[in-house]
Protein backbone atom coordinates (compact mmCIF):
# COMPACT_ATOMS: atom_id res chain seq x y z
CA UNK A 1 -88.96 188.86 110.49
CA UNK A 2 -85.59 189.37 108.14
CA UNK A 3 -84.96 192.40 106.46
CA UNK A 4 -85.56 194.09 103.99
CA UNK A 5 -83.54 196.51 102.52
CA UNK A 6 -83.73 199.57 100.11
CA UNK A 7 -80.27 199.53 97.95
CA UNK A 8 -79.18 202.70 99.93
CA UNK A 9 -79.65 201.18 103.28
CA UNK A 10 -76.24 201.52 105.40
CA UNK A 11 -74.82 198.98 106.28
CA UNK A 12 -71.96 198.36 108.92
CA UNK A 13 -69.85 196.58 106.07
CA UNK A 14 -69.29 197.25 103.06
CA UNK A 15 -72.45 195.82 100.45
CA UNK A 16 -70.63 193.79 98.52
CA UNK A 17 -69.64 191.43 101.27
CA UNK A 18 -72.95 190.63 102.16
CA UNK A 19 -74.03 188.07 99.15
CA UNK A 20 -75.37 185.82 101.81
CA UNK A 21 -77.90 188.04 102.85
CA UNK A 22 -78.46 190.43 99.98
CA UNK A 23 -77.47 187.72 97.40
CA UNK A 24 -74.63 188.31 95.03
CA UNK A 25 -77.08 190.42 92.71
CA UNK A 26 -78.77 192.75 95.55
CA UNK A 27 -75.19 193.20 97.14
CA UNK A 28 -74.14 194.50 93.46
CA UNK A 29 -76.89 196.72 93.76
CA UNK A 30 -75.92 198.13 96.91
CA UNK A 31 -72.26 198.71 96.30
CA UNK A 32 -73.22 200.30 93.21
CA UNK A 33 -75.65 202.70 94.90
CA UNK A 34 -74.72 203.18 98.29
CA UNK A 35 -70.89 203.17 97.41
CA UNK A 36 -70.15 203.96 94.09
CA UNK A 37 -72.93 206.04 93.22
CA UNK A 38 -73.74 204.53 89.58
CA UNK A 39 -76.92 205.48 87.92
CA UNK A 40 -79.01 202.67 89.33
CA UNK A 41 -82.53 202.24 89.47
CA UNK A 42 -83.95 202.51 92.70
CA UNK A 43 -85.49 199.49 94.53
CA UNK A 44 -85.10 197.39 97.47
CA UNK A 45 -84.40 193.82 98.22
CA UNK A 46 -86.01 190.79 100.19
CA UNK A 47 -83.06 189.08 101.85
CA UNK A 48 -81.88 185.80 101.17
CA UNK A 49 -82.97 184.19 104.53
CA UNK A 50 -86.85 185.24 103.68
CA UNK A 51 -86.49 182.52 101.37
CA UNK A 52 -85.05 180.08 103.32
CA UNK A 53 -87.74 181.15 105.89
CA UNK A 54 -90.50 180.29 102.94
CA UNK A 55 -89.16 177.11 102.42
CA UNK A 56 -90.01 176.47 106.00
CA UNK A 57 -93.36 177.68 106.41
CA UNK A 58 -94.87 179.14 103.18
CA UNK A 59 -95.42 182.84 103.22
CA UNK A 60 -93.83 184.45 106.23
CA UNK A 61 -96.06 186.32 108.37
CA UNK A 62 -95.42 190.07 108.26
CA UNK A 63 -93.46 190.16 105.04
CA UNK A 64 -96.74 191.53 103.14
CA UNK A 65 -96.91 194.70 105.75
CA UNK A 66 -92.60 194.81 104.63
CA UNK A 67 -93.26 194.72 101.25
CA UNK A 68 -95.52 197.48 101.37
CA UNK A 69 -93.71 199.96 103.62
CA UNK A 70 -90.84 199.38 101.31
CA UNK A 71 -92.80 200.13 98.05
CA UNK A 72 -94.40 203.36 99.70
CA UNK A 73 -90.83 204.28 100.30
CA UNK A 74 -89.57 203.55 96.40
CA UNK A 75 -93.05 205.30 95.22
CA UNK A 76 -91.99 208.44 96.91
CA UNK A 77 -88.45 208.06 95.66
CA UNK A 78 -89.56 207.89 91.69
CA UNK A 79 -92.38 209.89 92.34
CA UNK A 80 -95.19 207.36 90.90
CA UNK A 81 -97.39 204.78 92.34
CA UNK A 82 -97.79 201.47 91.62
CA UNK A 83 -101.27 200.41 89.95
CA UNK A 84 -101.78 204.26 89.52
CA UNK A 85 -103.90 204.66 86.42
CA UNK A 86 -102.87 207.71 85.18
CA UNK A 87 -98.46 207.07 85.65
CA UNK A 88 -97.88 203.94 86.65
CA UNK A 89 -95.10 202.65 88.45
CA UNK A 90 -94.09 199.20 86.97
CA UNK A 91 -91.17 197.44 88.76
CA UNK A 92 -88.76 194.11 87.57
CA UNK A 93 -88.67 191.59 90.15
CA UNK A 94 -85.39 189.60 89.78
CA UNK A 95 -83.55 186.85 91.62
CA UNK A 96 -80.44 186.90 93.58
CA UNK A 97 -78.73 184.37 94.70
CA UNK A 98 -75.37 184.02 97.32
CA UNK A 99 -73.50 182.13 94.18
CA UNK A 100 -74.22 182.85 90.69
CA UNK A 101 -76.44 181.10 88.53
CA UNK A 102 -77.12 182.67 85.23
CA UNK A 103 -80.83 182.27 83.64
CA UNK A 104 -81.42 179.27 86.38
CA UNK A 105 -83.88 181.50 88.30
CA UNK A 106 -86.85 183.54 87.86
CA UNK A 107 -87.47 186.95 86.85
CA UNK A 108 -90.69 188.82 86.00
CA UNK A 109 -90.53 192.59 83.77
CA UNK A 110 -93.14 195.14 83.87
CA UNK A 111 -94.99 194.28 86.75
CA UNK A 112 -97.85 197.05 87.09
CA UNK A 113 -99.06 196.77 84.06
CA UNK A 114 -103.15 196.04 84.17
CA UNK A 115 -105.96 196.67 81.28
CA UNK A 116 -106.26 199.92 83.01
CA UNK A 117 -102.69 200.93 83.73
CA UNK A 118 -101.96 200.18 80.69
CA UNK A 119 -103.72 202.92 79.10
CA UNK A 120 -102.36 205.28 81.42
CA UNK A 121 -98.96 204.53 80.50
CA UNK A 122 -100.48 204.64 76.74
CA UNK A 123 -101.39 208.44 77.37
CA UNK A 124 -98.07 209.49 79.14
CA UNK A 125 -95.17 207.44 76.89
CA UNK A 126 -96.17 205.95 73.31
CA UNK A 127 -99.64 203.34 72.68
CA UNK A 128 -96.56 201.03 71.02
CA UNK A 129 -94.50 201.26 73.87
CA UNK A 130 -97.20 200.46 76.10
CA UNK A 131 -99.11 197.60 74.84
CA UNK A 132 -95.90 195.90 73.88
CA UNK A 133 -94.78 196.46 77.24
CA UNK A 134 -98.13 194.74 78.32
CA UNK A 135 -97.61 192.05 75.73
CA UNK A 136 -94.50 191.32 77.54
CA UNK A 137 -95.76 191.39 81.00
CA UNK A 138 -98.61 189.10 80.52
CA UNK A 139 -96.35 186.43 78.42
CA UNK A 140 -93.86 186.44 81.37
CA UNK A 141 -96.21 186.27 84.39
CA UNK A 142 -98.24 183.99 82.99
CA UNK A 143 -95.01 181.32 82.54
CA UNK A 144 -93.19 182.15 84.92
CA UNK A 145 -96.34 183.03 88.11
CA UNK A 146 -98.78 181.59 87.07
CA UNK A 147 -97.48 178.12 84.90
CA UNK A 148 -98.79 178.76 81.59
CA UNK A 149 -97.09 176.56 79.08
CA UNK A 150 -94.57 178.68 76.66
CA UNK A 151 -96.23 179.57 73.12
CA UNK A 152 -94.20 180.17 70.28
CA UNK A 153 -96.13 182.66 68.26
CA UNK A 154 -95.25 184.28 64.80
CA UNK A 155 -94.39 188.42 64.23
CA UNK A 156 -94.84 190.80 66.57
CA UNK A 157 -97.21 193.51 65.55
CA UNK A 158 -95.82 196.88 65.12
CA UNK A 159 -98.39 199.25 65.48
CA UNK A 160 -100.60 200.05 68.73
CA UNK A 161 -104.01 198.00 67.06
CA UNK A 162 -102.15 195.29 66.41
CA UNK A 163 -100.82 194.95 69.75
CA UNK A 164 -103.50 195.70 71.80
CA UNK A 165 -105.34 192.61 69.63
CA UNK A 166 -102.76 190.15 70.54
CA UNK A 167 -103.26 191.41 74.27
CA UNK A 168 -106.60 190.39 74.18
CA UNK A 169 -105.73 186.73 72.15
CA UNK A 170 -103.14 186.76 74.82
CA UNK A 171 -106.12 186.32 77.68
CA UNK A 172 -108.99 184.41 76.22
CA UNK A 173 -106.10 181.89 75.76
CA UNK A 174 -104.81 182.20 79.44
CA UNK A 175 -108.57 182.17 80.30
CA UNK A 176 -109.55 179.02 78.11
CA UNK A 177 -106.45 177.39 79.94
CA UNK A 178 -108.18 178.28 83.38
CA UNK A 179 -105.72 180.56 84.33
CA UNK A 180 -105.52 184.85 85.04
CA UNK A 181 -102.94 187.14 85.45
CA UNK A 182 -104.34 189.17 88.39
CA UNK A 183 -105.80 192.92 87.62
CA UNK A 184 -104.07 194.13 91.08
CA UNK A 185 -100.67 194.98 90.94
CA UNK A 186 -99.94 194.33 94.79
CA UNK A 187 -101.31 190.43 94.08
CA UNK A 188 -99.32 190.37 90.96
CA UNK A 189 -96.13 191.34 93.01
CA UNK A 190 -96.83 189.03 95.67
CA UNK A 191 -97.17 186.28 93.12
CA UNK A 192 -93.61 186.97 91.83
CA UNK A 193 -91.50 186.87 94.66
CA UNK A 194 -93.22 183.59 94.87
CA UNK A 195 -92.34 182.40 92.06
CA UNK A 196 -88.95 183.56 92.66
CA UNK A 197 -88.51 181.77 95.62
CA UNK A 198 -90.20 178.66 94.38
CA UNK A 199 -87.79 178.70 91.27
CA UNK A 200 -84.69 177.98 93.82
CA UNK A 201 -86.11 174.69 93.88
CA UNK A 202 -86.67 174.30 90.30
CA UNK A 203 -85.35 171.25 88.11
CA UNK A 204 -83.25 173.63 86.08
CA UNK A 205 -81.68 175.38 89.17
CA UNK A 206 -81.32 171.83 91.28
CA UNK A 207 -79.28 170.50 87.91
CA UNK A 208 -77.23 173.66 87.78
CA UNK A 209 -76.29 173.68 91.48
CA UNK A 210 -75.51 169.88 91.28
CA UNK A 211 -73.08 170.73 88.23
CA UNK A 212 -71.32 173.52 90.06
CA UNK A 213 -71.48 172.01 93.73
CA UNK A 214 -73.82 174.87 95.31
CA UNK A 215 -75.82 173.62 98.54
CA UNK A 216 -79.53 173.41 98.10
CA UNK A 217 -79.57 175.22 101.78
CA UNK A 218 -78.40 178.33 99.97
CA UNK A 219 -81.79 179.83 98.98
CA UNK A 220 -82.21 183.10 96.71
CA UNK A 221 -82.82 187.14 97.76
CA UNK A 222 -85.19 188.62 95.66
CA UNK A 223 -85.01 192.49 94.17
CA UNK A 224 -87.88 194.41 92.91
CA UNK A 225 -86.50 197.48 91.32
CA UNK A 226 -88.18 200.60 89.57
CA UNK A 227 -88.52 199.64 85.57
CA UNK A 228 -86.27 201.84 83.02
CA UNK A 229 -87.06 200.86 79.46
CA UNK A 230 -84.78 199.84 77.34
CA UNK A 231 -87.83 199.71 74.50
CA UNK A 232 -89.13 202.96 75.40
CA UNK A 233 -87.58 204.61 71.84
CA UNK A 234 -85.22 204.55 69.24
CA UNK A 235 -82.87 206.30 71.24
CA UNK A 236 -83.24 203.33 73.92
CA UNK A 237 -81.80 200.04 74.14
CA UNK A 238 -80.20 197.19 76.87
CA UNK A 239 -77.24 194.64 76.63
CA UNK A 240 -74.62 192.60 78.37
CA UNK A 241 -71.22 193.57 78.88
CA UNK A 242 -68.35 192.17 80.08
CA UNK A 243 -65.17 194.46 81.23
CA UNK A 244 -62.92 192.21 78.83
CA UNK A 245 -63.35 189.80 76.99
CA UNK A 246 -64.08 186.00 78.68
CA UNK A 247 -62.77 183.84 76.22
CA UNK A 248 -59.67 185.52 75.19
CA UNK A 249 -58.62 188.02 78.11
CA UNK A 250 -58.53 190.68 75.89
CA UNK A 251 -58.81 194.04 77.39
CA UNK A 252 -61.64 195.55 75.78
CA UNK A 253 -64.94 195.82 76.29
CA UNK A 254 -66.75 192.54 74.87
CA UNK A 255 -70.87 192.23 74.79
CA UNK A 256 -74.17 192.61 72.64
CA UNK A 257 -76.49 194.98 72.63
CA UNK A 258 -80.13 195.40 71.22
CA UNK A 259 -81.92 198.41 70.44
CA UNK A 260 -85.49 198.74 71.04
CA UNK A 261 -85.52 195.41 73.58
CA UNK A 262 -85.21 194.51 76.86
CA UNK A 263 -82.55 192.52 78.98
CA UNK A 264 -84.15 189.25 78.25
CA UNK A 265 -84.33 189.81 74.46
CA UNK A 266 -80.57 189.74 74.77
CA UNK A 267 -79.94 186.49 77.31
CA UNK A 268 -82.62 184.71 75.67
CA UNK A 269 -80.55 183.89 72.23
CA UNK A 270 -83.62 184.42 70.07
CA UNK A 271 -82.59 187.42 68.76
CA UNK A 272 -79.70 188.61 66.46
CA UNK A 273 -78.02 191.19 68.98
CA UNK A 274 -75.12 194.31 67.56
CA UNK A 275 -71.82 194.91 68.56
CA UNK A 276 -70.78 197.55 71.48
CA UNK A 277 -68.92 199.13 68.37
CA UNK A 278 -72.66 199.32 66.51
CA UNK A 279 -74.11 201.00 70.02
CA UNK A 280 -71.05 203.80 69.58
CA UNK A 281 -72.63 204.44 66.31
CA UNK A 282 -76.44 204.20 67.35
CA UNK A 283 -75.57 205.99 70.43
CA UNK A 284 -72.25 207.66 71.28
CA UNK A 285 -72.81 209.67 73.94
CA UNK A 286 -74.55 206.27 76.33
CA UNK A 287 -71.89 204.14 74.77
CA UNK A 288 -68.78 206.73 76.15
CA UNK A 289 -70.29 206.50 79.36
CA UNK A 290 -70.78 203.21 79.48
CA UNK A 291 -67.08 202.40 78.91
CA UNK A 292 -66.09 205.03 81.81
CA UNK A 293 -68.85 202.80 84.23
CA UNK A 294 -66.99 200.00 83.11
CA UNK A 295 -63.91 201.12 83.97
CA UNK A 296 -64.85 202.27 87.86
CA UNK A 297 -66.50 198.87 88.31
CA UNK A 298 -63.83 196.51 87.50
CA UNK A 299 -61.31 198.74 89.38
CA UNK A 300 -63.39 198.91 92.69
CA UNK A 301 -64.07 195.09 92.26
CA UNK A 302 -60.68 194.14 91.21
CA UNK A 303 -61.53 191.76 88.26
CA UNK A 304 -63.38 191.60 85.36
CA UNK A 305 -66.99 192.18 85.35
CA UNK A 306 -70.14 191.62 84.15
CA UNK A 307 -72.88 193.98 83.85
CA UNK A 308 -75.98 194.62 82.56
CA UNK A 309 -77.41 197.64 81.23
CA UNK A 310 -80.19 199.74 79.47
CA UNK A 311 -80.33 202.89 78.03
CA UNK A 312 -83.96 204.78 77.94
CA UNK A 313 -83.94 207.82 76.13
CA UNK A 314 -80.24 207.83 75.45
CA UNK A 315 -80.32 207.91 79.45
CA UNK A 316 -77.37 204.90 80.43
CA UNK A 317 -78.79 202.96 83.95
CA UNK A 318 -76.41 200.27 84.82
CA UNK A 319 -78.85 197.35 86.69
CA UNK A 320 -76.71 194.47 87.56
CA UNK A 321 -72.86 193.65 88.18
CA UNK A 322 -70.95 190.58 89.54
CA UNK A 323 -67.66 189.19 88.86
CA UNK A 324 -67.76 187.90 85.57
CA UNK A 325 -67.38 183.69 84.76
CA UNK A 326 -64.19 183.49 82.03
CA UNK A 327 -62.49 180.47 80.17
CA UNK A 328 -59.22 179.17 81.88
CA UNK A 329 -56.81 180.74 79.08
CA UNK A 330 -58.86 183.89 79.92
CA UNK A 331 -58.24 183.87 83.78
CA UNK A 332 -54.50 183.55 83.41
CA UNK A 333 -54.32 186.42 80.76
CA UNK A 334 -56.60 188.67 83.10
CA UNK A 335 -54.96 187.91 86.02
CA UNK A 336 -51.01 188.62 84.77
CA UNK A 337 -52.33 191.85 82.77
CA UNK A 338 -53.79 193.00 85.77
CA UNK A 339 -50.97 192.35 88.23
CA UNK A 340 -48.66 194.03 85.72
CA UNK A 341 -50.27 197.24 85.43
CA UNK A 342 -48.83 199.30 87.67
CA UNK A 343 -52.17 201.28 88.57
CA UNK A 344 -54.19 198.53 88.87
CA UNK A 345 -54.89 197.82 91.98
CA UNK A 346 -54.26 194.22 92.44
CA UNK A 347 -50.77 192.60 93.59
CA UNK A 348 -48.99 189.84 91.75
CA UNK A 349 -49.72 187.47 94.48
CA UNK A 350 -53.37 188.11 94.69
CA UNK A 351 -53.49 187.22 90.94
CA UNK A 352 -51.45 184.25 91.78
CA UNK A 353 -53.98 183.06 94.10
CA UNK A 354 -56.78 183.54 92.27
CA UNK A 355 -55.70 180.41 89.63
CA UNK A 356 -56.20 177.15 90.87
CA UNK A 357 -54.74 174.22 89.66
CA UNK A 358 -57.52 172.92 87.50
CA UNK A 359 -57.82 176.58 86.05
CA UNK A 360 -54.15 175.87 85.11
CA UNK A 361 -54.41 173.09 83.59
CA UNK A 362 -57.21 173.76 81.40
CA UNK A 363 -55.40 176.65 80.27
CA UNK A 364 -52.51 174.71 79.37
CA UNK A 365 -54.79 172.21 77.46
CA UNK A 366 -56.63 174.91 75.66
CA UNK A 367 -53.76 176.12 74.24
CA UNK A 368 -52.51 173.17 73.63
CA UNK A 369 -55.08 172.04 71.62
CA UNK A 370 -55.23 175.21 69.66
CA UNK A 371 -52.11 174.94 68.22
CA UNK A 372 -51.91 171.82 67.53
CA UNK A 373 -55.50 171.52 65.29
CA UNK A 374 -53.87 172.15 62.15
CA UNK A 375 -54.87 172.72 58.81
CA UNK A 376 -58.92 171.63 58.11
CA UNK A 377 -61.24 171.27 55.07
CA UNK A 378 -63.89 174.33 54.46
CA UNK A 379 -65.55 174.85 56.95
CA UNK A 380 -69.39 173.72 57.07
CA UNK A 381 -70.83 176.79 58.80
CA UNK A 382 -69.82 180.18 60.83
CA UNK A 383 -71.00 181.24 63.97
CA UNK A 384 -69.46 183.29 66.68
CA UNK A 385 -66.82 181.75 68.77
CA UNK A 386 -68.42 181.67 72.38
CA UNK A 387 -66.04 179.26 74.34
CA UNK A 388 -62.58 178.08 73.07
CA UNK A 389 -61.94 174.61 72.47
CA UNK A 390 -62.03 172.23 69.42
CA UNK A 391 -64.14 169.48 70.04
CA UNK A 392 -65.78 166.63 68.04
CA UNK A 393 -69.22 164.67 69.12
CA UNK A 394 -72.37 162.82 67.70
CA UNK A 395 -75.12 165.38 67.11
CA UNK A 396 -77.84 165.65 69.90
CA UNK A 397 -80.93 168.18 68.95
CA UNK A 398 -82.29 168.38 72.32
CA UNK A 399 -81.01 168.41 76.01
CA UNK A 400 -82.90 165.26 76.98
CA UNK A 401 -81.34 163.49 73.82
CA UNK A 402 -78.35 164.88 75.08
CA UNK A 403 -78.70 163.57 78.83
CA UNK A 404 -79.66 160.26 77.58
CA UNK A 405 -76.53 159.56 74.69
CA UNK A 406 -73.51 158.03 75.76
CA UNK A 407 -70.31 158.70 74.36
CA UNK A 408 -69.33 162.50 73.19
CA UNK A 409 -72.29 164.65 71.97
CA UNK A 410 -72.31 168.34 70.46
CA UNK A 411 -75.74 169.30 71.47
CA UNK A 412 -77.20 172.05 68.50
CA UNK A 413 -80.44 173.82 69.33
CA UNK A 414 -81.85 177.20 67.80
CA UNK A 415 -80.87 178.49 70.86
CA UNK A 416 -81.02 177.23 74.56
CA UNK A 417 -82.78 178.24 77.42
CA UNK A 418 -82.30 177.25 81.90
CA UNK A 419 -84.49 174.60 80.67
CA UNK A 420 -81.52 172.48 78.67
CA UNK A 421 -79.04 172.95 81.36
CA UNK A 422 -79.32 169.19 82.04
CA UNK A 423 -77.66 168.02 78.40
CA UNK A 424 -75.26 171.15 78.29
CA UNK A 425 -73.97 169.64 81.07
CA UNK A 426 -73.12 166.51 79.49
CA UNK A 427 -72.17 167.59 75.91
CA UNK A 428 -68.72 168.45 74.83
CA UNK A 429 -70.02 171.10 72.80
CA UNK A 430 -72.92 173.30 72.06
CA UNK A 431 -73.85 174.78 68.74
CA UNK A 432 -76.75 177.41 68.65
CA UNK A 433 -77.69 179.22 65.11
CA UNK A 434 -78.94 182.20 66.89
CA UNK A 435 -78.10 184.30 70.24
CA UNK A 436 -75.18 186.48 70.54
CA UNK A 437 -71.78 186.83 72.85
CA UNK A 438 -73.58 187.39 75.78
CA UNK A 439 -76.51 184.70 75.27
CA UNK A 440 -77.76 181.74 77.70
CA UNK A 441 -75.79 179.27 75.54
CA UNK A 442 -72.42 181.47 75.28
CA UNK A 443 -72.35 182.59 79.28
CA UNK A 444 -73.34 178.84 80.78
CA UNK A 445 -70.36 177.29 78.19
CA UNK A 446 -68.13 179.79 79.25
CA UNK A 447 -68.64 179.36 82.84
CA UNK A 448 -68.17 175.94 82.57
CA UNK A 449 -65.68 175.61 80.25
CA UNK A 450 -67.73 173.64 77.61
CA UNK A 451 -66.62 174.71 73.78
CA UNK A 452 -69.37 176.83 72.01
CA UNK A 453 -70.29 178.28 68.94
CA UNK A 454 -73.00 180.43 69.10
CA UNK A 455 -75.10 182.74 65.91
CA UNK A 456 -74.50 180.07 63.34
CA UNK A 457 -77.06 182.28 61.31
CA UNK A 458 -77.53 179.97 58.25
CA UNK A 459 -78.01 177.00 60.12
CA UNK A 460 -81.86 175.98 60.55
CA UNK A 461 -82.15 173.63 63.45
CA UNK A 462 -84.65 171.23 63.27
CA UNK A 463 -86.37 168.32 65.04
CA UNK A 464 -84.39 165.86 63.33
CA UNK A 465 -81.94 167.53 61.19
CA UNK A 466 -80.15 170.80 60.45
CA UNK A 467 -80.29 172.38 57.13
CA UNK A 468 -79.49 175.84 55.14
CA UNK A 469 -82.22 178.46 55.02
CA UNK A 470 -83.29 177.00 51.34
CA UNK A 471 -83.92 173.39 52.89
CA UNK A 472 -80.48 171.47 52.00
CA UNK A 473 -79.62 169.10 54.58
CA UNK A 474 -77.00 169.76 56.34
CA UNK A 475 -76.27 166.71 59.14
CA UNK A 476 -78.68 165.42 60.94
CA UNK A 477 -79.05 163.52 64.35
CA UNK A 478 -76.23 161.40 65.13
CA UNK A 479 -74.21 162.47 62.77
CA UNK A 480 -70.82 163.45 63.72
CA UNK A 481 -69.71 167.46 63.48
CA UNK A 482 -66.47 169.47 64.97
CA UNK A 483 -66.91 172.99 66.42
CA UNK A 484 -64.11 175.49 67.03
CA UNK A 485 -65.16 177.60 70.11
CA UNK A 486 -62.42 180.23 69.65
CA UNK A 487 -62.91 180.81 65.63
CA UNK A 488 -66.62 179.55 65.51
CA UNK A 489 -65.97 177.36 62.55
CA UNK A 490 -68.28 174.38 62.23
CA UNK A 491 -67.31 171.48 60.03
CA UNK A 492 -68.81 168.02 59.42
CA UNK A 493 -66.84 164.86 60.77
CA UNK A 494 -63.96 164.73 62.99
CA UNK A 495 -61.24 167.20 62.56
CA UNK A 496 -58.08 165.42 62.88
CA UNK A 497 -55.46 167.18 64.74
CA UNK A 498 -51.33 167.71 63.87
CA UNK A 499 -48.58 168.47 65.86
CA UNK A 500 -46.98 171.61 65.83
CA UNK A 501 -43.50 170.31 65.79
CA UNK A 502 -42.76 171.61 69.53
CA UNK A 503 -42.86 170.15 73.24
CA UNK A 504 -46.18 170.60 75.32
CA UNK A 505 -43.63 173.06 77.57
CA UNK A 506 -42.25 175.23 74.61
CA UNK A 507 -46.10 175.61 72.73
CA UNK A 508 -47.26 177.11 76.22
CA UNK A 509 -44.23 178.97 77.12
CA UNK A 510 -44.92 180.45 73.37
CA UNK A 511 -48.44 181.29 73.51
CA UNK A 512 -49.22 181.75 76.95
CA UNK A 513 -46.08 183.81 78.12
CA UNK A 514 -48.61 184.73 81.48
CA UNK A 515 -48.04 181.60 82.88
CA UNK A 516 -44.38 183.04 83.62
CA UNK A 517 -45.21 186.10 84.36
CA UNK A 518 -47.65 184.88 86.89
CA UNK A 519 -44.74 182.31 88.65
């Protein structure tokens, strides 16, 4: 049947040229490993045309005796066994597709974890650590495996008692519903890849491939990877990081990070993340390693990056990286900084090629558009400046609202999730009041160009309306707003523009000098 492959497996080309069987993320994983020799989490991954092979035919015969010849071979390597109930090996089984497609696809944390591993873990780490950790596990598996509908619930208990009750509400109300996350870790794994291939053909992944113009025939790898914890302590954490930043071209580091959480408390939006600066403080010695990781990965892969990365124990693992999505004013300024440094290693013409015209335009547009917005009233609100652009549209509180207006919308939600990429594809803007640089909302606008402002803190999004914290309303549904994606500057109306008092040629030639540089 086809492969599978441990991240270390040699291969007769270089990993990172084999997305379309490892998938961009499990080719990542492989360069990082088997080439580069980052601190990276053992695992293994199922190649991409397993899932094309599952699409077929269902469950393809032999892949259960390849699964488990490969996890014998990653139990040896950590040195713990999955569903042991003393020191349990838990693993994260993540997607990986040829093209990316942030948050579209599945993922599943903390798989191991059963009422009996769970204490085990309990005895060996922290009863906190653990139970929230199960807390975690159950709540994903049971969406994402198993099709549980999504609960909002309120506070998360701090202590071990507290947890270990909500473990048990957790269940009776997965049981009520008919439904049981399985007590044997080998079923539970099974059930995730799955899922994982199952979410290729997913509404939220069939509207993001039809936005960007990936085939359906792709399909998705799938990597199951040994679990570092990014909750484990207070000397632990996880973020998002991009080698510069996306929407300006800036060369510095540009991300979030949140202590005491795990990758998807970041991506998710739900949470109110730090600064990279506010990880040098928390924890300087991860942070000035991170930044010398960063480094070696965007020179090896020629370009800005993304990556993603926890820290357990003040121990930095680096789990994912891919060439990271950027604004169009962004791509020219990274490409002519890094054709003109002299030891960087990429030539003036392969910057050149890298811009198409579209890119071009956009950038020329963009800054266009920035200097001519003028002078505007106080602004309304304050966020965080996502995706640059100035754009004005009737307010939409919900993607489906937002799919179903015509004319220009700004679609504002608390945050958004894979499952509103329908109406971000259709709005003009997007306005979240939580979620950080790095968020669902901020990396999808990005990508596709789509002005954002992301963290508006004091905004309270509602069903029908958006108010302060103390209840004033603010606008409400179809109402009319302008967002500033570079500033993050919210006001309410339409923000006329002025001219600068120059020609389209002499604005660009004045604040995007690159352009020239490039040729």
């Amino acid at each position: 049947m086809p492969g599978i492959f441990a991240f270390d497996h040699p291969h007769d080309v270089a990993p990172r040229e084999l997305a379309g069987l490892l998938g961009g993320k499990g080719a990542g994983l492989a360069e990082m490993t088997s080439v580069l020799g980052l601190p990276v989490p053992p695992g293994f991954t199922i190649a991409v045309p397993v899932c094309l092979a599952h699409r077929r035919e269902g469950w393809p015969a032999g892949l259960d005796v390849a699964l488990d010849e490969q996890l014998a071979a990653l139990e040896d390597r950590v040195g713990r066994r999955l569903g042991d109930p003393a020191d349990p090996l838990l693993v994260a089984v993540r997607s990986g597709a040829p093209r990316s497609m942030p948050g579209m696809l599945d993922t599943v944390l903390n798989l191991g974890l059963t009422d009996e591993t769970v204490e085990g873990l309990a005895a060996v780490t922290d009863p906190v650590f653990a139970w929230d950790s199960y807390r975690r596990f159950l709540t994903m598996y049971a969406t994402t495996v198993l099709g549980a509908a999504p609960r909002r619930t309120g506070p998360v208990p701090a202590d071990a008692a507290g947890l270990r009750e909500l473990v048990t509400s957790l269940q009776a109300r997965l049981a009520d519903a008919g439904i049981a996350v399985p007590q044997d870790p080998r079923a539970q794994l099974r059930g995730a890849v799955e899922a994982v291939f199952r979410s290729w053909d997913g509404p939220r992944a069939r509207a993001y491939r039809e936005h960007e113009g990936i085939s359906d025939d792709l399909g998705t790898a799938v990597n199951v990877q040994a679990m570092v914890f990014g909750n484990r302590d207070d000397r632990s954490g996880t973020g998002v990081v991009f080698t510069r930043d996306p929407s300006s071209g800036e060369r510095r580091p540009y991300g979030d990070f949140l202590p005491r959480a795990q990758g998807e408390d970041v991506v998710a939006g739900t949470a109110r993340t730090l600064t990279l600066d506010d990880m040098a403080a928390l924890l300087p010695d991860a942070h000035r390693e991170l930044v010398g990781r960063l480094d070696v990965l965007e020179r090896h892969y020629r370009d800005m990056c993304d990556v993603e990365f926890t820290v357990e124990s003040g121990r930095l693992f680096i789990l994912q990286t891919r060439v990271g999505k950027r604004g169009a004013v962004a791509a020219v300024r990274i490409a002519a900084d890094m054709a003109a440094d002299p030891d960087f290693p990429l030539s003036r013409a392969e910057a050149r090629a890298r811009l198409d015209d579209a890119t071009l335009d956009r950038a020329r547009a963009d800054v266009l558009a920035a200097a001519r917005q003028g002078e505007t009233s106080e602004a309304l609100a304050q966020g965080l400046g996502a995706s640059p652009g100035r754009v004005s549209g009737t307010v939409v509180l919900s993607a489906d609202a937002a799919a179903d207006a015509d004319g220009d919308v700004v679609l504002v939600r608390p945050e958004t999730s894979p499952e509103d990429v329908h109406g971000m594809s259709v709005a003009v803007g997007i306005l979240t009041s939580t979620g950080g640089l790095v968020s669902h909302a901020a990396v999808v606008a990005c990508g596709w160009g789509i002005p954002a402002v992301v963290g508006a803190k004091d905004l309270v999004v509602g069903a029908d309306d958006v108010r302060t914290e103390d209840g004033r309303v603010l606008f409400s549904a179809g109402d009319t707003i302008t967002i500033d994606g570079a500033t993050g500057e919210v006001w309410l109306g339409s923000v006329s523009s002025t001219d600068a008092g120059l020609s389209a040629a002499e604005i660009v030639r004045r604040d995007l000098p690159e352009l020239d540089a490039l040729g």
